[in-house]
Protein backbone atom coordinates (compact mmCIF):
# COMPACT_ATOMS: atom_id res chain seq x y z
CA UNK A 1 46.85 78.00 125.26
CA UNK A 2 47.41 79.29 121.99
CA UNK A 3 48.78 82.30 121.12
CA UNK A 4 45.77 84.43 120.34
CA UNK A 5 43.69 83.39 123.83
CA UNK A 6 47.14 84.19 125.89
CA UNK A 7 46.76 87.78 123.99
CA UNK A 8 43.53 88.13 125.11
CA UNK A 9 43.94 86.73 128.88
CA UNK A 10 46.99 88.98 129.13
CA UNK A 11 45.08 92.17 127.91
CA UNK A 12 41.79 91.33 130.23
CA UNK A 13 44.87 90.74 133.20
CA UNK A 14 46.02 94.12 132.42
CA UNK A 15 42.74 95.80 132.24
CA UNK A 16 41.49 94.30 135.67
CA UNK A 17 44.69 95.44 136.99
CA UNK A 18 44.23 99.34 135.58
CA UNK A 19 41.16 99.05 137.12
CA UNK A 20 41.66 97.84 140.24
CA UNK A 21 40.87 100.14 143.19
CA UNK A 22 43.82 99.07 145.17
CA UNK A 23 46.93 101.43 144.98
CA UNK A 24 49.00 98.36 143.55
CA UNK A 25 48.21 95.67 141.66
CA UNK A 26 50.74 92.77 140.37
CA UNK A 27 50.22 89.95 137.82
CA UNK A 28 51.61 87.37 135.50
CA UNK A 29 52.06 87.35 131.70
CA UNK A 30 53.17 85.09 129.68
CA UNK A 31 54.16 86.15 126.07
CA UNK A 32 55.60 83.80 123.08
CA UNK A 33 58.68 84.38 120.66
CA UNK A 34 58.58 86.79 118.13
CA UNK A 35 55.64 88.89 119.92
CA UNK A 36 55.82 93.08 119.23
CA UNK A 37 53.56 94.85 121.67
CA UNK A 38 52.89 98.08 119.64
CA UNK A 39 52.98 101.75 121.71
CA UNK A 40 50.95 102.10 124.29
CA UNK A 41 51.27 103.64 128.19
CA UNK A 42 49.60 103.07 131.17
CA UNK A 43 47.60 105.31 133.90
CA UNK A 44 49.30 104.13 136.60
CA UNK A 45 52.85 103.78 136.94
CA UNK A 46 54.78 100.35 135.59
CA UNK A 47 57.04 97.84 136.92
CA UNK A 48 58.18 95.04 134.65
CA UNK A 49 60.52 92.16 135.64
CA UNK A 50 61.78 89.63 133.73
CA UNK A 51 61.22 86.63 135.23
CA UNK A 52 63.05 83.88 131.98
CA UNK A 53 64.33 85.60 128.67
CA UNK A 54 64.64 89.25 127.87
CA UNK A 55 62.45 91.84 125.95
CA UNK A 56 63.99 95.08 124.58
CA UNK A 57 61.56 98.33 125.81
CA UNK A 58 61.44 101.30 123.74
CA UNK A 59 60.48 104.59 124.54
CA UNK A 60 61.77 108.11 123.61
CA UNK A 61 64.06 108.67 126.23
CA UNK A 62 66.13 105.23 125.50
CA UNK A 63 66.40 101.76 124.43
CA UNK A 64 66.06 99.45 127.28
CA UNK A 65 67.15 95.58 127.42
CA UNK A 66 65.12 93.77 130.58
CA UNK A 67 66.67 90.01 130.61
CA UNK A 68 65.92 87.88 134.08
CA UNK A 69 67.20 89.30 137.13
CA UNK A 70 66.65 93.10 136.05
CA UNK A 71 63.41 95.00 136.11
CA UNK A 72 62.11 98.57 134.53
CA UNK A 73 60.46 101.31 135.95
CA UNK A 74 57.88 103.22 133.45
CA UNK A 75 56.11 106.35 134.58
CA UNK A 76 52.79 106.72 134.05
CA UNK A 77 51.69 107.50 130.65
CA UNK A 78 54.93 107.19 128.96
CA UNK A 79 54.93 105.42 126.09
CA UNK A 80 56.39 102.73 125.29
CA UNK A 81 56.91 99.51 122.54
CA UNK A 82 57.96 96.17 123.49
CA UNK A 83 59.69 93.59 121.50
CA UNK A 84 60.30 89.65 122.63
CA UNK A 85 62.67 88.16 121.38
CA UNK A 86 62.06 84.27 122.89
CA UNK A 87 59.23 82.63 125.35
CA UNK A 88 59.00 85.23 127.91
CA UNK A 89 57.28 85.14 131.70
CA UNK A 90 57.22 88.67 132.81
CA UNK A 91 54.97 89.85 136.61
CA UNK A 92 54.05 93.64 136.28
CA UNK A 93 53.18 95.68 139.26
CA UNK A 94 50.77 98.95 138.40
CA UNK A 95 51.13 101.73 141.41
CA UNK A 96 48.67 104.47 141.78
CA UNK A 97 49.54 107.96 143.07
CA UNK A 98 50.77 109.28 145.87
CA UNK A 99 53.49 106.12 145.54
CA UNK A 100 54.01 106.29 142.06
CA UNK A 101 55.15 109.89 142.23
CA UNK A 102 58.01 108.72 145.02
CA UNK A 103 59.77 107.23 141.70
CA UNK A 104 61.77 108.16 138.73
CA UNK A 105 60.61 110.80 136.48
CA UNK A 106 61.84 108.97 133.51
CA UNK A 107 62.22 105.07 132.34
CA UNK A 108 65.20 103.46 134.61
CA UNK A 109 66.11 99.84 134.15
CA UNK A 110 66.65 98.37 137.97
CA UNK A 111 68.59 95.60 139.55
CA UNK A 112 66.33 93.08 141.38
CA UNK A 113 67.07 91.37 144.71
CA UNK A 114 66.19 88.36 146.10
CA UNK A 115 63.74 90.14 148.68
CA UNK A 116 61.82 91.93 145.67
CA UNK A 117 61.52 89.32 143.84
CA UNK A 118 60.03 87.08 146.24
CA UNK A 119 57.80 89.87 146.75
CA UNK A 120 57.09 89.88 143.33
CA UNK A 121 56.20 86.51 143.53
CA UNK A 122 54.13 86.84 146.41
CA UNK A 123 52.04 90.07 145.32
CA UNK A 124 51.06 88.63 142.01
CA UNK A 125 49.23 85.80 144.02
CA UNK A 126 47.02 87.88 145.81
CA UNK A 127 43.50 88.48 144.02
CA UNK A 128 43.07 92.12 142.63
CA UNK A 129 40.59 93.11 145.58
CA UNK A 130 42.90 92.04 148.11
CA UNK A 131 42.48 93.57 152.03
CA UNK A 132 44.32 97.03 151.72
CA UNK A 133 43.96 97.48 155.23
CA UNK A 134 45.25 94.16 156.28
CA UNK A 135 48.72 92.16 155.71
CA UNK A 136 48.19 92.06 152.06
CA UNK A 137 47.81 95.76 152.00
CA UNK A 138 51.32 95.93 153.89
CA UNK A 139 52.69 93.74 151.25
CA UNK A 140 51.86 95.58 149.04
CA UNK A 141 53.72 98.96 150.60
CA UNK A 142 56.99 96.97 151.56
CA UNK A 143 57.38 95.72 147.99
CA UNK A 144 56.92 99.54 146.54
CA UNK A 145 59.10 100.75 148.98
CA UNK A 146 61.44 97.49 148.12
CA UNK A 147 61.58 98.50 144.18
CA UNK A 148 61.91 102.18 144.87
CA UNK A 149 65.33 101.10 146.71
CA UNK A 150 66.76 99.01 144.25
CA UNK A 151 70.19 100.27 142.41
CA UNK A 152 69.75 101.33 138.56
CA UNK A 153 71.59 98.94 135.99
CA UNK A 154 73.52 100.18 132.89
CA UNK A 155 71.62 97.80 130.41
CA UNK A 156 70.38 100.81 128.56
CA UNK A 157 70.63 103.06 125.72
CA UNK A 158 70.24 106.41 125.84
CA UNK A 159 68.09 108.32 122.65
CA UNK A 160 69.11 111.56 121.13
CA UNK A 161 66.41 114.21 121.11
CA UNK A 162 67.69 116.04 118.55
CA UNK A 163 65.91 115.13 115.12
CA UNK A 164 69.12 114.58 113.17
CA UNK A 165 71.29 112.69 116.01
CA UNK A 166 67.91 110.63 116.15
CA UNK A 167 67.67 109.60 112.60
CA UNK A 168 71.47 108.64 113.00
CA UNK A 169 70.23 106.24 116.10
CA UNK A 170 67.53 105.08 114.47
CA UNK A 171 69.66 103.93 111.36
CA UNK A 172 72.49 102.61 113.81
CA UNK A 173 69.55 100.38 115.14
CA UNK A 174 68.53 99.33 111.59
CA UNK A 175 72.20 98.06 110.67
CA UNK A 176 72.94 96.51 113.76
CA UNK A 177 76.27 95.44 112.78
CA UNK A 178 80.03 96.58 114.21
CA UNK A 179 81.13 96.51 110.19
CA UNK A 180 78.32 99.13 109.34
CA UNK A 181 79.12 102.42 107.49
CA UNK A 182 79.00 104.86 109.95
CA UNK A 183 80.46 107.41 108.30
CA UNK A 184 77.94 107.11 105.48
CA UNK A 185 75.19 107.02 108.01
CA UNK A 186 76.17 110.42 109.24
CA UNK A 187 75.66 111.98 106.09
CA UNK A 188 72.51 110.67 105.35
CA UNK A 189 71.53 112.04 108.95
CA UNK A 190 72.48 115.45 107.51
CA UNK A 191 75.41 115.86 109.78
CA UNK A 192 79.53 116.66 109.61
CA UNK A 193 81.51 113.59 111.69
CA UNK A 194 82.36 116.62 114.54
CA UNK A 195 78.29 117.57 114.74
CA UNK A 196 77.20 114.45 115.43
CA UNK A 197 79.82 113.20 117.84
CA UNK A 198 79.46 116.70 119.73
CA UNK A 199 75.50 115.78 119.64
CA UNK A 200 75.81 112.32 120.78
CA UNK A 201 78.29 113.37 123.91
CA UNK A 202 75.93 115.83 124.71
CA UNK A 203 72.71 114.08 124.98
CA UNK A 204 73.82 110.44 125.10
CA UNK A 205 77.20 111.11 127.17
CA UNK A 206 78.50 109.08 124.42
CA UNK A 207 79.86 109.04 120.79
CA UNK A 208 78.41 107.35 118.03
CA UNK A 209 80.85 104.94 118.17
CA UNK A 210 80.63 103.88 121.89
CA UNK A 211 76.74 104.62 121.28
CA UNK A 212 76.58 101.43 118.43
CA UNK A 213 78.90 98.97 120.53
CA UNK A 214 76.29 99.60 123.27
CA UNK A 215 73.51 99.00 121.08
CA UNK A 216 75.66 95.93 119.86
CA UNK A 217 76.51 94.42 123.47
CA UNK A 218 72.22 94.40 123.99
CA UNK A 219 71.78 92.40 120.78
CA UNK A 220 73.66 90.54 121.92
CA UNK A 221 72.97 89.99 125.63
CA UNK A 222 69.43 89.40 124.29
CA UNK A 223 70.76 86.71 121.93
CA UNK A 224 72.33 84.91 124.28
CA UNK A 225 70.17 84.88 127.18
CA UNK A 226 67.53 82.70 124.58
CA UNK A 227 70.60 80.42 123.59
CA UNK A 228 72.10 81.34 121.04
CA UNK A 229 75.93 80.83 120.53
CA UNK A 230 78.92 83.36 121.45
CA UNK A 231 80.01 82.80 117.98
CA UNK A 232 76.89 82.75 115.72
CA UNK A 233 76.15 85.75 117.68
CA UNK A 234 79.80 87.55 117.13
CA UNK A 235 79.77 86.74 113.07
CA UNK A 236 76.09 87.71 112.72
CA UNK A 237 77.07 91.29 114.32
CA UNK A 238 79.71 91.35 111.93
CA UNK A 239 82.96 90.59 113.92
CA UNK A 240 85.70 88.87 111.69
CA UNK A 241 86.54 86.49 115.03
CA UNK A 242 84.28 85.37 118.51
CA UNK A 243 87.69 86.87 120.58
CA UNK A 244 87.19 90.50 118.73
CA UNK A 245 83.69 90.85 119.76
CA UNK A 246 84.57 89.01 123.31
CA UNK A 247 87.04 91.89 124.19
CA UNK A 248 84.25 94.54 123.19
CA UNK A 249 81.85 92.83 125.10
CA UNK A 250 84.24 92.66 127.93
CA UNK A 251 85.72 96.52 127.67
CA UNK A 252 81.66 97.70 127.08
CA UNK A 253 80.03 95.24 129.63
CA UNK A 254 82.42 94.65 131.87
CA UNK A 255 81.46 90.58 131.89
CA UNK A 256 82.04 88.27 129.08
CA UNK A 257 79.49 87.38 126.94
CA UNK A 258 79.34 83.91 128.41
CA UNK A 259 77.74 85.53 131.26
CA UNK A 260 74.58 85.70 130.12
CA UNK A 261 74.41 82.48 127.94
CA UNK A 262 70.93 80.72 128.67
C-alpha cells in the first residue's frame, strides 16, 4: 500500500472510530518513516501504544517519547502533533464519557503490561459495532479499567508555560546537541542565567541544564529504538566520546543506552 492510500485508510479508520456509537473503539495504524501528523485533537479521549518503533507526541503541556512497550494517554480535545521517526504500527483506543473522565486531566505517558496489551490486541479485532451488551462490551470495560491502572513512565518532557522559558525550550529543541550554547540561548530568550533556571525549576521541576540532557536522552532513545548506533548517535548529539554520553544516559535514564537498541 503506498503511502498516500495508508493516509487515507488510516484517516477513514479514525473517523469510523470517532463515530462509532460504542463507548470505546480500538484500531490499527500503520504509519511510514519520516511521517509528521500536523495538530489536531480528538472528541473522545486517546490511547496510543506503540506497538514497533517510537513517535515523539507534542502538546503544550510536554514533549512525549512513546517507543514499544509504553503507551500515552490524551484527553479529549487536547491538541496534539506527532512526529515518526521510522516504520511505525501503533493500535489507538478512543473512550467516550463517563470513562474517559475516570482518567488524567492532562497528557501522561503509561507503562504497558502484558494483560493490556493483549487486550489491545484483542479490542482492535472486534468490528466498530461490536455487542456492547455482550462479552465484547465487557472487553471493552476491563481493558479501560486495565489502562486506567497502569503506572506512569518518566519518558517525558515537561513544557514551560511561561512565554520566555518557552522560547528557551523551543530553541533547546532546535539545537539538539549537549555542545549547544546555552548561555547564548538564554539571552536570546530575554532572560538573566538565575531567571530562567528559577523558571525552569518552577514549572519543569528542572533546570535548563537537566531540562536539555532530558530532551537529549529522548533523541536518543528514539534513535536507537529504529537502529541506529550508540556511537553515531553520541557524536551526532555532540559528545566528544560514546562513554561521555553513556554515563549521561545512565545518570538521566537510569539504563544504558544499549537498552533500547532495536
Amino acid at each position: 500500500m503506498n503511502d498516500q492510500r495508508l493516509s487515507q485508510n488510516n484517516l477513514a479508520k479514525a473517523r469510523a472510530a470517532e463515530a462509532s456509537g460504542r463507548p470505546v473503539s480500538a484500531y490499527l495504524t500503520r504509519y511510514p518513516a519520516g511521517t509528521r501528523i500536523p495538530p489536531h485533537h480528538h472528541r473522545r479521549a486517546q490511547f496510543i501504544h506503540a506497538l514497533n518503533g517510537a513517535m515523539r507526541l507534542k502538546t503544550a503541556q510536554g514533549l512525549f517519547l512513546v517507543v514499544t512497550g509504553q503507551g500515552i494517554w490524551i484527553p479529549a480535545g487536547v491538541e496534539h502533533a506527532i512526529d515518526i521517526h521510522d516504520d511505525l504500527d501503533w493500535r489507538t483506543v478512543l473512550i467516550a464519557p463517563p470513562r474517559a473522565d475516570d482518567g488524567p486531566d492532562a497528557p501522561a505517558l503509561l507503562t504497558l503490561s502484558p494483560l493490556v496489551q493483549a487486550l489491545l490486541e484483542a479490542m482492535s479485532k472486534l468490528p466498530m459495532e461490536y455487542d456492547a451488551d455482550g462479552p465484547d462490551g465487557r472487553l471493552a470495560e476491563v481493558l479501560v479499567d486495565r489502562i486506567l491502572a497502569l503506572p506512569r513512565s518518566d519518558l517525558a518532557l515537561p513544557m514551560p508555560d511561561d512565554v520566555r522559558a518557552r522560547r528557551l525550550a523551543d530553541g533547546l529543541i532546535a539545537q539538539g546537541r549537549q555542545d549547544v550554547d546555552l548561555a547564548g540561548l538564554i539571552r536570546a530568550a530575554g532572560l538573566a542565567p538565575a531567571t530562567a533556571t528559577r523558571l525552569f525549576r518552577r514549572e519543569c521541576g528542572l533546570t535548563p541544564g537537566q531540562w536539555l540532557k532530558r530532551l537529549l536522552v529522548l533523541t536518543a532513545i528514539e534513535r536507537l529504538t529504529a537502529g541506529e548506533a550508540v556511537t553515531t548517535v553520541a557524536l551526532d548529539l555532540g559528545y566528544e566520546s560514546p562513554s561521555a554520553f553513556s554515563a549521561m544516559f545512565l545518570k538521566v535514564a537510569g539504563r544504558p543506552p544499549s537498552a533500547y537498541r532495536a
